[in-house]
N, C-alpha and C. Protein backbone atom coordinates (compact mmCIF):
# COMPACT_ATOMS: atom_id res chain seq x y z
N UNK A 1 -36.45 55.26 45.69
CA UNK A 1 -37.18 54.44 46.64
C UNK A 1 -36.44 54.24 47.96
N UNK A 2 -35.09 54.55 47.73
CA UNK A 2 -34.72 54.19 49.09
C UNK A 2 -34.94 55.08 50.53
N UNK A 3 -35.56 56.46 50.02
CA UNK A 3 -35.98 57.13 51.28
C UNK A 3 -37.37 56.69 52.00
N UNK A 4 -38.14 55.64 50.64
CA UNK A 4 -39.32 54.96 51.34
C UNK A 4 -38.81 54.08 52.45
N UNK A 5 -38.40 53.22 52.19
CA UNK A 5 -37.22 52.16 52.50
C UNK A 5 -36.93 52.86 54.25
N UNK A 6 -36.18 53.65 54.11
CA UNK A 6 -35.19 54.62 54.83
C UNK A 6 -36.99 54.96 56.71
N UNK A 7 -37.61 55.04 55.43
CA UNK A 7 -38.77 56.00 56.30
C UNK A 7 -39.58 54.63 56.77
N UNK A 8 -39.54 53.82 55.87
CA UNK A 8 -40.60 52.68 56.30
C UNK A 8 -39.87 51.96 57.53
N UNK A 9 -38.67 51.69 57.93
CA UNK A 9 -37.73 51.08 59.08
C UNK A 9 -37.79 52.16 60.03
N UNK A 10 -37.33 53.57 59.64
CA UNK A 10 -37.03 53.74 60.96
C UNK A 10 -38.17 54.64 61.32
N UNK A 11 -39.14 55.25 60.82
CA UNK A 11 -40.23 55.92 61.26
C UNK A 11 -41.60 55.18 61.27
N UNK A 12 -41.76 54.62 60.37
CA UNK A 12 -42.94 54.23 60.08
C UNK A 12 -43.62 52.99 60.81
N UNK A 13 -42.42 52.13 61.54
CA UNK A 13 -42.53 51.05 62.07
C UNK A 13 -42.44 50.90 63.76
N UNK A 14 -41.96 52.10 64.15
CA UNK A 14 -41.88 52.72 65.36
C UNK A 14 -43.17 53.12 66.06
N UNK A 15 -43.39 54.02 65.07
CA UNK A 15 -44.62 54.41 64.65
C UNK A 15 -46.14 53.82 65.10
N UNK A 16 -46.21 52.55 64.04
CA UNK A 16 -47.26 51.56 64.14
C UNK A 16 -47.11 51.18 65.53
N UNK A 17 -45.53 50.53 66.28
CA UNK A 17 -45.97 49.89 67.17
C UNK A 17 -46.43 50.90 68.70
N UNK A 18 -45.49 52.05 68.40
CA UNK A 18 -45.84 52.99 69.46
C UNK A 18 -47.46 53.35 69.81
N UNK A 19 -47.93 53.10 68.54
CA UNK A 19 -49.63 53.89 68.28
C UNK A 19 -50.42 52.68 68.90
N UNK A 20 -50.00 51.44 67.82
CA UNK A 20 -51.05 49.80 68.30
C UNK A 20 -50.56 50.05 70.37
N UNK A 21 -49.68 49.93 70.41
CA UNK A 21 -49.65 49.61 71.92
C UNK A 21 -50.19 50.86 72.79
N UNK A 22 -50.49 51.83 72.83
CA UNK A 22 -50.67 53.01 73.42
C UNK A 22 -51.96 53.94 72.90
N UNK A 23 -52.90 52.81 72.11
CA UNK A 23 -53.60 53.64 71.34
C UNK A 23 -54.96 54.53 72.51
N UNK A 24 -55.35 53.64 73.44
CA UNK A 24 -56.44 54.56 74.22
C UNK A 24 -55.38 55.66 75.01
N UNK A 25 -54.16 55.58 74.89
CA UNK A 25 -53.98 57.51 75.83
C UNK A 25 -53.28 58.41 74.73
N UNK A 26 -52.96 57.62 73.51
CA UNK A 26 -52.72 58.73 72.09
C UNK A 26 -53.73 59.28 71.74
N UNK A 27 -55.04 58.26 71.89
CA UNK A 27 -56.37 58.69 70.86
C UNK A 27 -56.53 60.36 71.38
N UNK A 28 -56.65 60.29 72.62
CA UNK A 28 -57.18 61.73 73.21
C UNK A 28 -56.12 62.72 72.69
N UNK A 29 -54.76 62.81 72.00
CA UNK A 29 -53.87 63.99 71.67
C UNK A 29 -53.84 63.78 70.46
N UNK A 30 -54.98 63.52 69.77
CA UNK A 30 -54.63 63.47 68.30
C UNK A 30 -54.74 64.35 67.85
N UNK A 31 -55.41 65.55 68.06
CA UNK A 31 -55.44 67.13 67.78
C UNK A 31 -54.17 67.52 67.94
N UNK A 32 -53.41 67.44 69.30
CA UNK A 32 -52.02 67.81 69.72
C UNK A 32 -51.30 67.40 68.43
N UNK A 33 -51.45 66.01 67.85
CA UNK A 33 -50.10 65.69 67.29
C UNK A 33 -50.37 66.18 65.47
N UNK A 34 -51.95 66.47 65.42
CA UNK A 34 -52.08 67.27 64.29
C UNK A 34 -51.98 68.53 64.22
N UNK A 35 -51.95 69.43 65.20
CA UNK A 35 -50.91 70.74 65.05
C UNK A 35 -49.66 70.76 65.21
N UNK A 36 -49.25 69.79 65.76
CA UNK A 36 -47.81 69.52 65.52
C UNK A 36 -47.42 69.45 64.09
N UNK A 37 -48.35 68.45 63.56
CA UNK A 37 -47.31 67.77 61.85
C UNK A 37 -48.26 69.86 60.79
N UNK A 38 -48.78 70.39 61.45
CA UNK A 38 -49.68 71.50 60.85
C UNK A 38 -48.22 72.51 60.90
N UNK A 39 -47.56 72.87 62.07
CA UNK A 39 -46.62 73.67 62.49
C UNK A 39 -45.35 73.23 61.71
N UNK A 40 -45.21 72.20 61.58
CA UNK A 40 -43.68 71.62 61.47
C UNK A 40 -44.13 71.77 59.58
N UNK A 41 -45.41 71.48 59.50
CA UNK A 41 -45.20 72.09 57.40
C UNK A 41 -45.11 73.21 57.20
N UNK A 42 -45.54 74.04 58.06
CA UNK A 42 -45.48 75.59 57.75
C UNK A 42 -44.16 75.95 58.08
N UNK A 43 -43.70 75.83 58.53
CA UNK A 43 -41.93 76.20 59.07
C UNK A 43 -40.96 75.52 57.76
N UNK A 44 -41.26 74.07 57.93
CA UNK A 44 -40.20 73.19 56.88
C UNK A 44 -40.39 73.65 55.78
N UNK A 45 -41.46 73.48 55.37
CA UNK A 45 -41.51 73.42 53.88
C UNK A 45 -40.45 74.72 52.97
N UNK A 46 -41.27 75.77 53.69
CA UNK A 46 -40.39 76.99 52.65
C UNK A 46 -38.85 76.96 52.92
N UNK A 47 -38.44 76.61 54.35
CA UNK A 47 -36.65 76.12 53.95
C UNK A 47 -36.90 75.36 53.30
N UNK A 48 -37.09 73.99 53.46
CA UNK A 48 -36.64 72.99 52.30
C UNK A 48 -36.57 73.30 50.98
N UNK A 49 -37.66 74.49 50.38
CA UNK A 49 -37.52 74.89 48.87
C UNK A 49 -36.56 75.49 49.26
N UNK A 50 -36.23 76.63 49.90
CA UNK A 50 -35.25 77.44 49.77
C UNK A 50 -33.71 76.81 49.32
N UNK A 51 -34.12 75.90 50.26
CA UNK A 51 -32.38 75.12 50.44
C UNK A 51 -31.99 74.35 49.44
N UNK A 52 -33.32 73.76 48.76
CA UNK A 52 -33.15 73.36 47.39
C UNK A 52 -32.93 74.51 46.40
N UNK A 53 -33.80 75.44 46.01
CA UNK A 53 -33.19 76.16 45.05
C UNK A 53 -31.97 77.24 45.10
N UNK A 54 -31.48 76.86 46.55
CA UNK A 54 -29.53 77.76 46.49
C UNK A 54 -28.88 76.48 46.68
N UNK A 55 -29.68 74.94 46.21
CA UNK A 55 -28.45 74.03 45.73
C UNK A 55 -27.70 73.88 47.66
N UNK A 56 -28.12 74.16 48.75
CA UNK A 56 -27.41 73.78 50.26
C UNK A 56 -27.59 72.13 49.87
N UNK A 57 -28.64 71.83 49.46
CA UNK A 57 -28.82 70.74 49.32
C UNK A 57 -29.48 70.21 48.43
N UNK A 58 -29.49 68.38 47.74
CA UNK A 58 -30.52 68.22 46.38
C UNK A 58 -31.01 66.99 47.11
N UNK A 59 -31.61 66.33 45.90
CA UNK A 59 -32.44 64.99 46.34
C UNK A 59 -32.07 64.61 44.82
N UNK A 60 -31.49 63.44 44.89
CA UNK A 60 -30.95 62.85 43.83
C UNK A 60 -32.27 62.07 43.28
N UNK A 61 -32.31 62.11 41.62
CA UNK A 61 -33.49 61.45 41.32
C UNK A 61 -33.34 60.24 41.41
N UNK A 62 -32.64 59.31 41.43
CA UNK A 62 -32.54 57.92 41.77
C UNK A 62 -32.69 57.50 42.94
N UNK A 63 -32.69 58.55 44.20
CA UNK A 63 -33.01 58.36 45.43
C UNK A 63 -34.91 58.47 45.84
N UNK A 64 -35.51 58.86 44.75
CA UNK A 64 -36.86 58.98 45.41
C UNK A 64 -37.90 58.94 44.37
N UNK A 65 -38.92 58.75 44.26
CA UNK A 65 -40.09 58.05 43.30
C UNK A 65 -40.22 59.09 41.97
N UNK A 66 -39.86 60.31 42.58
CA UNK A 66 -40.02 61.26 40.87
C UNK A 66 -41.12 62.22 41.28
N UNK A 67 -41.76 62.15 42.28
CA UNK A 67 -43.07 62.78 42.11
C UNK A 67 -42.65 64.08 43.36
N UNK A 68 -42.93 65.42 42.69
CA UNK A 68 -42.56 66.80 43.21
C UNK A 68 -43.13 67.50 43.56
N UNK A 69 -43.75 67.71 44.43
CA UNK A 69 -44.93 68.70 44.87
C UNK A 69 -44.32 70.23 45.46
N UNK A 70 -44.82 71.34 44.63
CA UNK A 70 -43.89 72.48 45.12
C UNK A 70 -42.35 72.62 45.46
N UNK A 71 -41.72 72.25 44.48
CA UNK A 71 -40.25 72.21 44.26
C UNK A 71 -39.54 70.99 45.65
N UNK A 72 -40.09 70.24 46.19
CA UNK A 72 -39.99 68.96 47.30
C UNK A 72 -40.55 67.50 46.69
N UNK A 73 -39.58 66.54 46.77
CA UNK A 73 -39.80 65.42 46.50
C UNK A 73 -40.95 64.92 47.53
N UNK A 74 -42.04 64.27 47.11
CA UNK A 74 -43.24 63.66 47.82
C UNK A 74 -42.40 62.77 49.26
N UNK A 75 -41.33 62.22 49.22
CA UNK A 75 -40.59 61.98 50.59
C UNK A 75 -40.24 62.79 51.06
N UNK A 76 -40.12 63.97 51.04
CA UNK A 76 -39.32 64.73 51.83
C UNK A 76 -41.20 65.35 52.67
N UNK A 77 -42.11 65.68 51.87
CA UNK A 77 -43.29 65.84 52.95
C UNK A 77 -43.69 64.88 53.50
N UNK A 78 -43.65 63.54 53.35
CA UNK A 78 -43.65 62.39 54.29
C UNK A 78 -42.92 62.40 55.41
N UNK A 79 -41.65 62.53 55.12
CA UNK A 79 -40.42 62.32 55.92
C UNK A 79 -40.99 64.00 57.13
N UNK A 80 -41.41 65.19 56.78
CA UNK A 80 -41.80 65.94 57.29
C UNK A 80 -42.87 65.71 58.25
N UNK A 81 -43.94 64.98 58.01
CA UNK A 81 -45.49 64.85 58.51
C UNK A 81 -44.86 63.84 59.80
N UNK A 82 -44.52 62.46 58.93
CA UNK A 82 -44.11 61.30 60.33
C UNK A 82 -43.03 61.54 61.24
N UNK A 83 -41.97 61.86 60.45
CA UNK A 83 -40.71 62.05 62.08
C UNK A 83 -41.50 63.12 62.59
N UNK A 84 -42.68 64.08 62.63
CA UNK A 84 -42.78 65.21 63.63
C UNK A 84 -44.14 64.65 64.34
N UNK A 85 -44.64 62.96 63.73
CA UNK A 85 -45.41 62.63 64.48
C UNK A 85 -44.67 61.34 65.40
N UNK A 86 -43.71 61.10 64.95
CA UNK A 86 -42.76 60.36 65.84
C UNK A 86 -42.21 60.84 66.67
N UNK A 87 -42.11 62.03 67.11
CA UNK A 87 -41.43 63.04 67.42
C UNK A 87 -42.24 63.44 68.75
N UNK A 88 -43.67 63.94 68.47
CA UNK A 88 -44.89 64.40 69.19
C UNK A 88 -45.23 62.71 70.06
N UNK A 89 -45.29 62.00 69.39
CA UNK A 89 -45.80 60.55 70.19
C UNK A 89 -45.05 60.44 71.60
N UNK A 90 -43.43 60.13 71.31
CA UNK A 90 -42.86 60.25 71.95
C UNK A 90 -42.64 61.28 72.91
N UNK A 91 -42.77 62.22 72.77
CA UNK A 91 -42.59 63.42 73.66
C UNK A 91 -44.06 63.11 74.77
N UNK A 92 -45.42 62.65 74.12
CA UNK A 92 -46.51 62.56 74.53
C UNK A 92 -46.28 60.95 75.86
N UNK A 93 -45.71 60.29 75.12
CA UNK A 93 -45.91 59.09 76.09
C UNK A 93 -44.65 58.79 77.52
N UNK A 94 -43.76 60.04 77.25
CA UNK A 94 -42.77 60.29 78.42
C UNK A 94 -42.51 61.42 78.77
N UNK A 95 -43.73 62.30 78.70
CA UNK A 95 -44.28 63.51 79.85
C UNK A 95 -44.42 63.05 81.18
């Protein structure tokens, strides 16, 4: 749980307030920031298995809820989707 934790402070809350305060000039790039989080799964994902199954790196089971979708802990595609929409927001609101 603690990568919920981890994701709910520093992404998720950024996030909310960046979106609530800025929502009529985000609304119009919401396509933009959904090929963004579209691009950033197709790229991540197959490293992240990779890197998991040559062991570069693990995800400790006490660190995250248990639930595995295609050899990736369900945080680690969270943690994928929001920092690359935290990522896109930002880039969007200081063009």
């Amino acid at each position: 749980m603690e990568y919920l934790y981890w994701l709910a402070i520093w992404v998720w809350t950024p996030l909310i307030v960046l979106w609530a305060r800025n929502w009529t000039y985000l609304s119009h790039y919401r396509k933009t920031v959904l090929y963004c989080i579209i691009w950033a799964l197709i790229f991540s994902v197959p490293w992240d298995v990779w890197a998991v199954q040559t062991r570069i790196w693990i995800f400790h089971p006490d660190t995250n809820v248990g639930v595995w979708i295609g050899g990736l802990p369900l945080e680690e595609y969270l943690f994928i989707v929001f920092v690359t929409m935290l990522i896109s927001t930002v880039v969007l609101l200081f063009k």
